[in-house]
N, C-alpha and C. Protein backbone atom coordinates (compact mmCIF):
# COMPACT_ATOMS: atom_id res chain seq x y z
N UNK A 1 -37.16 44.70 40.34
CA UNK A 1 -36.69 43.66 39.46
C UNK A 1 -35.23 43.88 39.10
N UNK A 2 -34.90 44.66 38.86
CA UNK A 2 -33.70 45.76 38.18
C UNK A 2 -32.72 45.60 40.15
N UNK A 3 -32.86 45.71 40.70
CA UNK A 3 -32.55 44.92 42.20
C UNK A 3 -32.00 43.57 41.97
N UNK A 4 -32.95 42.84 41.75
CA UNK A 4 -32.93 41.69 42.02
C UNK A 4 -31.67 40.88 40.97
N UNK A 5 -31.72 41.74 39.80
CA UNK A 5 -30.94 41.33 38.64
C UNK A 5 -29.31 41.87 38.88
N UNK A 6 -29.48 42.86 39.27
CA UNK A 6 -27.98 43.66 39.60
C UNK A 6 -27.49 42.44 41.21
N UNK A 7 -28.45 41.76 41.70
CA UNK A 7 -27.90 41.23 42.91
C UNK A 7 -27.03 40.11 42.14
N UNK A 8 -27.85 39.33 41.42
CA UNK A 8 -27.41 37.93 40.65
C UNK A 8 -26.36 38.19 39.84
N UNK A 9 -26.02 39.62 39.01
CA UNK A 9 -25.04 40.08 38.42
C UNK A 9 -24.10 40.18 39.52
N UNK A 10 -23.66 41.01 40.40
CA UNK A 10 -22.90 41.20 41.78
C UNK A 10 -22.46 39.70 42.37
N UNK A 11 -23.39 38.63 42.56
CA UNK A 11 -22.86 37.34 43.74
C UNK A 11 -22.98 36.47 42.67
N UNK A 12 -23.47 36.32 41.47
CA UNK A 12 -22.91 35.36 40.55
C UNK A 12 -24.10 34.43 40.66
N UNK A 13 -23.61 32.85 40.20
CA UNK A 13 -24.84 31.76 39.41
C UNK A 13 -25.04 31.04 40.95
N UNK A 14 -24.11 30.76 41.67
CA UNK A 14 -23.73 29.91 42.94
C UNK A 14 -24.65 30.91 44.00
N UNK A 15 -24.51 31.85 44.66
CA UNK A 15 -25.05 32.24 45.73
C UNK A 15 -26.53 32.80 44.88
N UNK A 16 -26.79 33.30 43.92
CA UNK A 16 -28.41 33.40 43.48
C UNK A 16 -28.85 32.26 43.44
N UNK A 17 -28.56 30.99 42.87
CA UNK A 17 -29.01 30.29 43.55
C UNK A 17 -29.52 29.52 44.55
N UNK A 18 -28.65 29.78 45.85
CA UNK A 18 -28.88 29.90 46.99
C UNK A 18 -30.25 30.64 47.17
N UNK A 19 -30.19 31.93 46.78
CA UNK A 19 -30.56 32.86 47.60
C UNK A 19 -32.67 32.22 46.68
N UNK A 20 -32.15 31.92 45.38
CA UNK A 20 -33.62 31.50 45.16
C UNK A 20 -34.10 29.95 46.03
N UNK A 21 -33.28 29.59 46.42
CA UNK A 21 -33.33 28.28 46.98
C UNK A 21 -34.32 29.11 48.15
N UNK A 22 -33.46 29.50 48.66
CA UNK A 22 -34.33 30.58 49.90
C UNK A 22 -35.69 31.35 49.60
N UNK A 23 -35.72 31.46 48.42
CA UNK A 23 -37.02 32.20 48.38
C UNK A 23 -38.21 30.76 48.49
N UNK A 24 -38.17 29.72 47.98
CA UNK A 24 -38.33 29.20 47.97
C UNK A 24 -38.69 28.26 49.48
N UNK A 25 -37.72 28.07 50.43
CA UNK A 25 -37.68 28.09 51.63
C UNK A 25 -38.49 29.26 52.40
N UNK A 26 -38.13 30.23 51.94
CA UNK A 26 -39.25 31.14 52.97
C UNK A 26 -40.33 30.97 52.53
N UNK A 27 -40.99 30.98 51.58
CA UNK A 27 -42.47 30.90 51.03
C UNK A 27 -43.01 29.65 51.61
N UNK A 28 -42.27 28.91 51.76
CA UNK A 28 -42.75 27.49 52.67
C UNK A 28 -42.93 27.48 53.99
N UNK A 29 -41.76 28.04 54.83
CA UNK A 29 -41.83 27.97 56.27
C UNK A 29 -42.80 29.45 56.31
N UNK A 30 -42.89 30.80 56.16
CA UNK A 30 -43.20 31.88 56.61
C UNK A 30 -45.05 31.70 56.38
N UNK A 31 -45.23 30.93 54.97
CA UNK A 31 -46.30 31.43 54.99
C UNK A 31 -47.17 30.11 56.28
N UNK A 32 -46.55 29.20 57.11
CA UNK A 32 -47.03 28.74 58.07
C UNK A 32 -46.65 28.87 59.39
N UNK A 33 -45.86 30.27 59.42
CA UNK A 33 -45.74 30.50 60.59
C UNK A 33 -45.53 32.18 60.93
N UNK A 34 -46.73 33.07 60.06
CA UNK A 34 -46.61 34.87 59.84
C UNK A 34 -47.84 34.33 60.84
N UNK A 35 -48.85 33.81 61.31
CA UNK A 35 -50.12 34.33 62.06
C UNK A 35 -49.58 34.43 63.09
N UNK A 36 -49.37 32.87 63.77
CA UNK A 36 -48.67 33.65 65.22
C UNK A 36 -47.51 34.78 65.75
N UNK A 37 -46.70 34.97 64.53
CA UNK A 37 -45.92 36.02 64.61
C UNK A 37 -46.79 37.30 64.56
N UNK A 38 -47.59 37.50 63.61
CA UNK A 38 -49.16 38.68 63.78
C UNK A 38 -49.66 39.05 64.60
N UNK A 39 -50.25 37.59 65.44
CA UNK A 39 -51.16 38.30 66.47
C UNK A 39 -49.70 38.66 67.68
N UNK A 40 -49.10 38.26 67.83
CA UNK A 40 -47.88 38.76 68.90
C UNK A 40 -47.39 40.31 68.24
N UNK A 41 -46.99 40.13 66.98
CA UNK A 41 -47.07 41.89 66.63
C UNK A 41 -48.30 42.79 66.88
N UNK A 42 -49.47 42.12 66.83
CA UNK A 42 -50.66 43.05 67.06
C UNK A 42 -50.55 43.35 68.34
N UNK A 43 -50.16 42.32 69.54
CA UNK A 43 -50.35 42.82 70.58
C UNK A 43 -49.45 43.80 71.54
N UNK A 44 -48.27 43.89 70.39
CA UNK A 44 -47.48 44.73 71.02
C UNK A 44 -47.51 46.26 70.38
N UNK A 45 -47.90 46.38 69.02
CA UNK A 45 -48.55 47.27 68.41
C UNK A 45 -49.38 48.20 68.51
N UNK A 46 -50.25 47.05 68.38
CA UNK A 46 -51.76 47.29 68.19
C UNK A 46 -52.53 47.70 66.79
N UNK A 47 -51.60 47.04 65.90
CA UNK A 47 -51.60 47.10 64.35
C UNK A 47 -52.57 46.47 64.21
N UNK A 48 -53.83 46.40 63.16
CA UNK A 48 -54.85 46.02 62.48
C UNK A 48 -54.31 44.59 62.11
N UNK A 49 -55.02 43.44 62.06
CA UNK A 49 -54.85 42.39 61.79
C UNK A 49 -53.89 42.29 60.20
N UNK A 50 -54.54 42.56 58.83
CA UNK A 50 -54.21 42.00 58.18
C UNK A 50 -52.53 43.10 58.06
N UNK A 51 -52.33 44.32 58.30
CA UNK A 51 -51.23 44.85 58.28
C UNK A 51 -49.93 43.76 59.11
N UNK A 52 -50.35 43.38 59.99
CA UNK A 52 -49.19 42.48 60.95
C UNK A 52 -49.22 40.98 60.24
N UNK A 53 -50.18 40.66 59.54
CA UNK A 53 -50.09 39.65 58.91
C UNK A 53 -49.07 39.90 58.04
N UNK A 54 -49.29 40.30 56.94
CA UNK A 54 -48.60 41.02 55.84
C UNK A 54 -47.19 41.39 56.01
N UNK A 55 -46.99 42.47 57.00
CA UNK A 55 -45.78 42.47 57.94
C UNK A 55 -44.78 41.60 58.26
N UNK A 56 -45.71 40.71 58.96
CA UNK A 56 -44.55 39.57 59.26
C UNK A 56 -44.37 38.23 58.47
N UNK A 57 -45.71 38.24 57.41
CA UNK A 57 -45.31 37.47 56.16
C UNK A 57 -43.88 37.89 55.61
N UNK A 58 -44.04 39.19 55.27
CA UNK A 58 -42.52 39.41 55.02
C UNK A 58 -41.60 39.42 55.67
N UNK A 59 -41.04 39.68 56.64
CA UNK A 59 -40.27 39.75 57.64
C UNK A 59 -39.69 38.24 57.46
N UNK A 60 -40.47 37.51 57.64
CA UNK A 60 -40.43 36.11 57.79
C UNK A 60 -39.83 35.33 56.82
N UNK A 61 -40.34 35.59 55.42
CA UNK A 61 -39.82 35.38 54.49
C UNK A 61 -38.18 36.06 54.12
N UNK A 62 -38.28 37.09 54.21
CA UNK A 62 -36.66 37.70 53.79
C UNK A 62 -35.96 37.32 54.58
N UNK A 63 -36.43 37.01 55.67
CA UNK A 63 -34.90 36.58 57.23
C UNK A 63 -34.68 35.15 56.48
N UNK A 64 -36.08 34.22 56.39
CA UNK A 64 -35.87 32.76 55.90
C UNK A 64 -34.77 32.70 54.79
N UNK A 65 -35.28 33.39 53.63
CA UNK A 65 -34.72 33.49 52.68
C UNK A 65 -32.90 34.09 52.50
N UNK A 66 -32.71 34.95 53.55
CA UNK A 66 -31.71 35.60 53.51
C UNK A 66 -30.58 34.21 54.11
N UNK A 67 -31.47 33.52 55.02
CA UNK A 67 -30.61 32.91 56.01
C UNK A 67 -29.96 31.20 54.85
N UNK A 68 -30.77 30.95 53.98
CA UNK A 68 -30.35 29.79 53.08
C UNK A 68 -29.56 30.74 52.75
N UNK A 69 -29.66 31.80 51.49
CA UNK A 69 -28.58 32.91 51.16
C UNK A 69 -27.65 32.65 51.35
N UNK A 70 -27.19 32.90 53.46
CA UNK A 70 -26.02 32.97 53.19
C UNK A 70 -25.32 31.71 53.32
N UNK A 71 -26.09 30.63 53.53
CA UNK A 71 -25.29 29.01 53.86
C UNK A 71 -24.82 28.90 51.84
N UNK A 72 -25.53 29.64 51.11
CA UNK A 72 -25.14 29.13 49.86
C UNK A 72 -23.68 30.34 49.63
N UNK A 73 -23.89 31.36 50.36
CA UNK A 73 -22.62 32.29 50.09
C UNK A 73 -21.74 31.34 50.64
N UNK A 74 -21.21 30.89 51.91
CA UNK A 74 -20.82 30.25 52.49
C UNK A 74 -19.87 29.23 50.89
N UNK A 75 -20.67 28.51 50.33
CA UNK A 75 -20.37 27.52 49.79
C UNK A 75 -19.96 28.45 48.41
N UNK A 76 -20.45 29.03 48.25
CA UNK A 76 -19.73 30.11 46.79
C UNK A 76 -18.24 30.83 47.10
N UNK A 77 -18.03 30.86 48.13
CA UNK A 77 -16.97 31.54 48.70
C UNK A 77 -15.78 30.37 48.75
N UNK A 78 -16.25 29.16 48.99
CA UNK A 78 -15.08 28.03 48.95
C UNK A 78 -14.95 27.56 47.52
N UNK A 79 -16.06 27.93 46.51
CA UNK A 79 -15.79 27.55 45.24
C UNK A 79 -15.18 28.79 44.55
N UNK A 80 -14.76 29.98 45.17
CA UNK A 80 -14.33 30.75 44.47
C UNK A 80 -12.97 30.47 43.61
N UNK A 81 -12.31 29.92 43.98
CA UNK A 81 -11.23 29.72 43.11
C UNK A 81 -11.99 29.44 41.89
N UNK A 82 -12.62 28.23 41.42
CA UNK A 82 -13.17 27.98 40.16
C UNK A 82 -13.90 28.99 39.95
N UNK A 83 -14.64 29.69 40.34
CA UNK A 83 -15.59 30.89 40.00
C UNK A 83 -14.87 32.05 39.50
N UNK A 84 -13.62 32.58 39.88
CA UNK A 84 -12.75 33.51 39.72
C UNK A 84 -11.90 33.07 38.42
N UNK A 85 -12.24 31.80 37.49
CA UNK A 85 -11.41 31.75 36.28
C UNK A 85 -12.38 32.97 35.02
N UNK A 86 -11.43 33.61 34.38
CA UNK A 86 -11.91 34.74 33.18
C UNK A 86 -13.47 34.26 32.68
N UNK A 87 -13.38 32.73 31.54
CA UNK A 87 -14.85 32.65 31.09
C UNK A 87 -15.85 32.14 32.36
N UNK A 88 -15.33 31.63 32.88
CA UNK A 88 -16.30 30.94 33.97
C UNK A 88 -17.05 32.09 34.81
N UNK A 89 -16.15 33.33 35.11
CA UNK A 89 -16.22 34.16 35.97
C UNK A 89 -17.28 34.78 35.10
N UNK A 90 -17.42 34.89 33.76
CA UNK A 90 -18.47 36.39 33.03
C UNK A 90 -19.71 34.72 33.07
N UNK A 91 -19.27 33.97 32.86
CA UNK A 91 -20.44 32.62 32.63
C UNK A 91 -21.44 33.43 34.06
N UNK A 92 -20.71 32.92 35.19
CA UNK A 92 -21.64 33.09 36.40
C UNK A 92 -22.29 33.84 36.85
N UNK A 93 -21.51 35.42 36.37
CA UNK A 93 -22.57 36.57 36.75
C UNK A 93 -23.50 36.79 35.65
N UNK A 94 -23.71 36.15 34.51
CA UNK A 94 -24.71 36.15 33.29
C UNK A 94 -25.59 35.08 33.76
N UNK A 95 -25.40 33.92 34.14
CA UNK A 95 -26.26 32.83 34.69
C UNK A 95 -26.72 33.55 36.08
N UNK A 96 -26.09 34.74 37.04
CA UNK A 96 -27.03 34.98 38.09
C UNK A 96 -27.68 35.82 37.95
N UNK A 97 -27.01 36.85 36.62
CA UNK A 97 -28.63 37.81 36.32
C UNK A 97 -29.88 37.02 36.19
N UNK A 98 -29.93 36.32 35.06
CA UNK A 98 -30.75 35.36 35.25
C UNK A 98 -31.96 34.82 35.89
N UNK A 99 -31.01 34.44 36.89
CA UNK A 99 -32.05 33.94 38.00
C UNK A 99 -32.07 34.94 38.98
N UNK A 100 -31.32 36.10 39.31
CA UNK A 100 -32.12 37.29 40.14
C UNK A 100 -33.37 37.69 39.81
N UNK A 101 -33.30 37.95 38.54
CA UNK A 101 -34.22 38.14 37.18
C UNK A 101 -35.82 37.42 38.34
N UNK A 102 -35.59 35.94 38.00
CA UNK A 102 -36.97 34.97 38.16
C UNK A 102 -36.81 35.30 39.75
N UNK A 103 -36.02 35.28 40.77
CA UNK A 103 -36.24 35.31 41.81
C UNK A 103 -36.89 36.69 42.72
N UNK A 104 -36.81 37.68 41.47
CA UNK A 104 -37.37 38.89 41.58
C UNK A 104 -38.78 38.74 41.44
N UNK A 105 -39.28 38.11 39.86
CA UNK A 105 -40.71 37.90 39.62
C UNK A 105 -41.34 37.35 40.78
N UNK A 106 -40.38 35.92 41.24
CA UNK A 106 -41.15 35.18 42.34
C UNK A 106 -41.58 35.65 43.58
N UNK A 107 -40.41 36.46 44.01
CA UNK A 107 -40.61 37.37 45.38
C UNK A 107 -41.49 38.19 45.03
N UNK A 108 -41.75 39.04 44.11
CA UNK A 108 -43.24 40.09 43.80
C UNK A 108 -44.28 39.69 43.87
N UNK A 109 -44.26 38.31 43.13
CA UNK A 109 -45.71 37.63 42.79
C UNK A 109 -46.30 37.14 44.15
N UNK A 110 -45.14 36.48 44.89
CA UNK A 110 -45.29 35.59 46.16
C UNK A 110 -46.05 36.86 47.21
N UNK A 111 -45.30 38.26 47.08
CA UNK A 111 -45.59 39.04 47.95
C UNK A 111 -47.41 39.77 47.74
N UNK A 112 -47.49 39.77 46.14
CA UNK A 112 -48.75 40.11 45.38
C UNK A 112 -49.76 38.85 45.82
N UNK A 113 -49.66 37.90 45.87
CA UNK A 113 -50.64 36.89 46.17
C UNK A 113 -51.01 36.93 47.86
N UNK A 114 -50.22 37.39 48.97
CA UNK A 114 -50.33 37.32 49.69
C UNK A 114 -51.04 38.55 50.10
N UNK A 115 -50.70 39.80 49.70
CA UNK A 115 -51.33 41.12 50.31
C UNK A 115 -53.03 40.76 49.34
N UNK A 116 -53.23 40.23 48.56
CA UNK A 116 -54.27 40.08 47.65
C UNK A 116 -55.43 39.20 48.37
N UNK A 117 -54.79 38.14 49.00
CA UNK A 117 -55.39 37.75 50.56
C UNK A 117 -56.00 38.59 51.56
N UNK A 118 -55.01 39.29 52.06
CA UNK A 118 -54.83 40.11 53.08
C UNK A 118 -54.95 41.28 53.47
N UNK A 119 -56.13 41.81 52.75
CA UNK A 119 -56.13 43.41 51.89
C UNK A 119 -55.43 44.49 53.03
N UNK A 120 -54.63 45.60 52.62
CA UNK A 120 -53.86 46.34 52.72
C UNK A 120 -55.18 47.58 53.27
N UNK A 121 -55.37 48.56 52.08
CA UNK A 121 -56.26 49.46 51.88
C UNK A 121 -57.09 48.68 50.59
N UNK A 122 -58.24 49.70 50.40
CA UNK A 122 -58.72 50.20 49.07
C UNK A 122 -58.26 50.46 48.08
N UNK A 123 -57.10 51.15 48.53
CA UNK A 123 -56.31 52.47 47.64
C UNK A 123 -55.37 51.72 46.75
N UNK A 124 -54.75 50.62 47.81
CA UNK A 124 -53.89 49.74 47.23
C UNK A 124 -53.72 48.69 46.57
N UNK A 125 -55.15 48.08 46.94
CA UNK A 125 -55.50 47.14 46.00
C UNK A 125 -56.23 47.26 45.00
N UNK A 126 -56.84 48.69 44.78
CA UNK A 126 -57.36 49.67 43.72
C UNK A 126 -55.99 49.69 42.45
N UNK A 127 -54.96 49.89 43.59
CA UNK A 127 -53.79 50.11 42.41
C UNK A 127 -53.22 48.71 41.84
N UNK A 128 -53.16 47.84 42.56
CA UNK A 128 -52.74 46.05 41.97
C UNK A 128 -53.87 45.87 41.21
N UNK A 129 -54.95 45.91 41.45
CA UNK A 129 -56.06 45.52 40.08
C UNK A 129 -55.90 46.53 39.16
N UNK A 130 -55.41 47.49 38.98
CA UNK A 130 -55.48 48.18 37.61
C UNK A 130 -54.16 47.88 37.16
N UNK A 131 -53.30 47.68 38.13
CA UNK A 131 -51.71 47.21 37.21
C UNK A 131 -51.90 46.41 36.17
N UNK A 132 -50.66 46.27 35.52
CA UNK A 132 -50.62 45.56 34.20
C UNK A 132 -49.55 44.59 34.85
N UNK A 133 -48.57 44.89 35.24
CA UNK A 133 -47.80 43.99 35.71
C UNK A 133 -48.25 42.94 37.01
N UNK A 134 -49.06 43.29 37.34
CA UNK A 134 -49.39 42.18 38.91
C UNK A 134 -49.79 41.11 38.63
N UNK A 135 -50.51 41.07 37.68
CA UNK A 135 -51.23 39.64 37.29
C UNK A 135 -50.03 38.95 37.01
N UNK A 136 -48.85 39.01 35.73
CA UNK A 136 -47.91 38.82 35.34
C UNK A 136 -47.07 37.96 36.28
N UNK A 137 -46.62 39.20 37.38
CA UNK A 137 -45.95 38.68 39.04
C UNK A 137 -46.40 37.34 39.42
N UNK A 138 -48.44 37.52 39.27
CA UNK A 138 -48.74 36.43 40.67
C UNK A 138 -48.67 35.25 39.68
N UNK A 139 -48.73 35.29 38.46
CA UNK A 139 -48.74 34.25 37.14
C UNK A 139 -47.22 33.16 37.94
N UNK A 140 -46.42 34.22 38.23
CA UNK A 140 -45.01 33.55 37.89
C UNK A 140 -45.02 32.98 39.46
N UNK A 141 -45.60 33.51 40.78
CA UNK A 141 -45.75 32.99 41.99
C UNK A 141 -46.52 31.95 41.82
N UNK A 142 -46.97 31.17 40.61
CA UNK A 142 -48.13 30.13 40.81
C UNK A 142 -47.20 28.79 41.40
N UNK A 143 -45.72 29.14 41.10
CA UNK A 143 -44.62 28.00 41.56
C UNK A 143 -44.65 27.87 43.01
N UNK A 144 -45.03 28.49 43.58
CA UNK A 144 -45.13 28.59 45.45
C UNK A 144 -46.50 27.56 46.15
N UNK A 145 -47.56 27.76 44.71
CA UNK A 145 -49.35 27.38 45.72
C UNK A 145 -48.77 25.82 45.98
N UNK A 146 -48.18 24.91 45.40
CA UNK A 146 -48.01 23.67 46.02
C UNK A 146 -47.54 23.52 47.47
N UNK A 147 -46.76 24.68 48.01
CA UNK A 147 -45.71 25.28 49.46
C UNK A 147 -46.63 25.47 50.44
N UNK A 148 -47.94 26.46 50.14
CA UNK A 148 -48.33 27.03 50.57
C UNK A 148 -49.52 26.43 51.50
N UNK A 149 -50.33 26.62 52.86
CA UNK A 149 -50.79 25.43 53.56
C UNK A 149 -52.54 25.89 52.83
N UNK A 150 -53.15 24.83 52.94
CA UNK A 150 -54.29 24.79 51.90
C UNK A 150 -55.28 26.13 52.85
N UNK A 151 -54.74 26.70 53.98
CA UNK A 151 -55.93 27.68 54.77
C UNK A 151 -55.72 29.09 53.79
N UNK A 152 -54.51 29.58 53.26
CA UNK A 152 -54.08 30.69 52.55
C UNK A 152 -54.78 30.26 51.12
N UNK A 153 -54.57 28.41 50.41
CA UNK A 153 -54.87 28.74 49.10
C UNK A 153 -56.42 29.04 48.99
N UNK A 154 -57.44 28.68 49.88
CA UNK A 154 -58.31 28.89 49.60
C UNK A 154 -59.19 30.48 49.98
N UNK A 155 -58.36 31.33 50.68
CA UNK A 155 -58.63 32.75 50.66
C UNK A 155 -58.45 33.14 49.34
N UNK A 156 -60.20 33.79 48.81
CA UNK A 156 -60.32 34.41 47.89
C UNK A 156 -59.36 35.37 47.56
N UNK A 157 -59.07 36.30 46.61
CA UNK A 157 -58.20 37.17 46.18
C UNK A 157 -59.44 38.33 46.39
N UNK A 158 -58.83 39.11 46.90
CA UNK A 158 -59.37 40.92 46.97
C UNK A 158 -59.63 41.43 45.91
N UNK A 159 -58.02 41.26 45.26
CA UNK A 159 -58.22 42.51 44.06
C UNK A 159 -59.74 41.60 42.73
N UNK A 160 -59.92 40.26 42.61
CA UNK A 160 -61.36 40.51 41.77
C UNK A 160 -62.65 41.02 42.64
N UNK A 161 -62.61 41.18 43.58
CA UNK A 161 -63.73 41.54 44.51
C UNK A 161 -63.32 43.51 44.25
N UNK A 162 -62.37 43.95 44.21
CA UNK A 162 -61.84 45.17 43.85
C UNK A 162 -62.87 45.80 42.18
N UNK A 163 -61.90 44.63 41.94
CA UNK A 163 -62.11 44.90 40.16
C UNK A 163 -63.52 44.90 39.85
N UNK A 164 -64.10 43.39 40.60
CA UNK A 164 -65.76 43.81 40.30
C UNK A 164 -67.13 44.95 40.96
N UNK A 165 -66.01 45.36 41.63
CA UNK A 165 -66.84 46.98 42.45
C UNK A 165 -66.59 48.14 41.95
N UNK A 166 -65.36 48.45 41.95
CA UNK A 166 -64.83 49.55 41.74
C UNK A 166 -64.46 49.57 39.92
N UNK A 167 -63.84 49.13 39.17
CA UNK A 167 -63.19 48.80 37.91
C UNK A 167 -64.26 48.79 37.00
């Protein structure tokens, strides 16, 4: 989170925005197009299904996401003159903590809802159901389930199948 906030502090209100624009964009395109990227990682692998899922859910997402990123750096970089005035300049990196801030929650939650699908281990989803913070995360990813294609929303979640065995 503390990442995500020092990024929006660092590139300011203009490219975090971007870059949440992108998170946003990847959660849309990746989560309908990580299977066939999966089973092609499985077969070159030979990685367990839901690991290459998971895998290239992310993969998929951060390239997506990175790649709006930089079309919005792109455009922060020609507005720099106005961005580079004294108040404007402390305005923008306070408005991109900000939203590094939410684009942090979103990317956790987005990433928590998906491995919660997709179980990992035992071990690990032993540890997301006892967190305090995960629920929190996937609370704030609930902005993505409209994105998301209705075959993912209706995969149960692990960790209450966790919680009601083990917990």
């Amino acid at each position: 989170m503390a990442g995500f906030a020092l990024f929006g502090f660092w590139f300011g209100f203009i490219h975090t925005a971007g870059s949440l624009m992108g998170t946003l964009a990847g959660a849309y395109l990746a989560s309908r197009y990580y299977e066939p990227m999966a089973m092609w990682l499985t077969k070159i692998t030979g990685w367990e299904g839901n690991i290459a899922r998971v895998t290239m859910f992310i993969v998929a997402f951060f390239i997506i996401s990175r790649l709006v990123g930089f079309a919005f750096w792109i455009v922060d970089r020609i507005l720099s003159i106005i961005t580079r005035l004294p108040f404007i300049s402390s305005l923008n990196r306070l408005l991109g903590v900000g939203l590094g801030f939410i684009e942090g929650a979103m990317t956790l939650g987005l990433i928590l809802f998906f491995v919660e699908r997709f179980p990992l281990s035992e071990k690990i989803m032993t540890m997301i159901a006892e967190s305090e913070l995960a629920p929190k995360f996937r609370s704030v990813a609930d902005v993505f389930i409209p994105l998301l294609p209705d075959a993912l929303k209706l995969l149960k979640s692990t960790v209450d199948y966790v919680q009601n065995k083990f917990i």
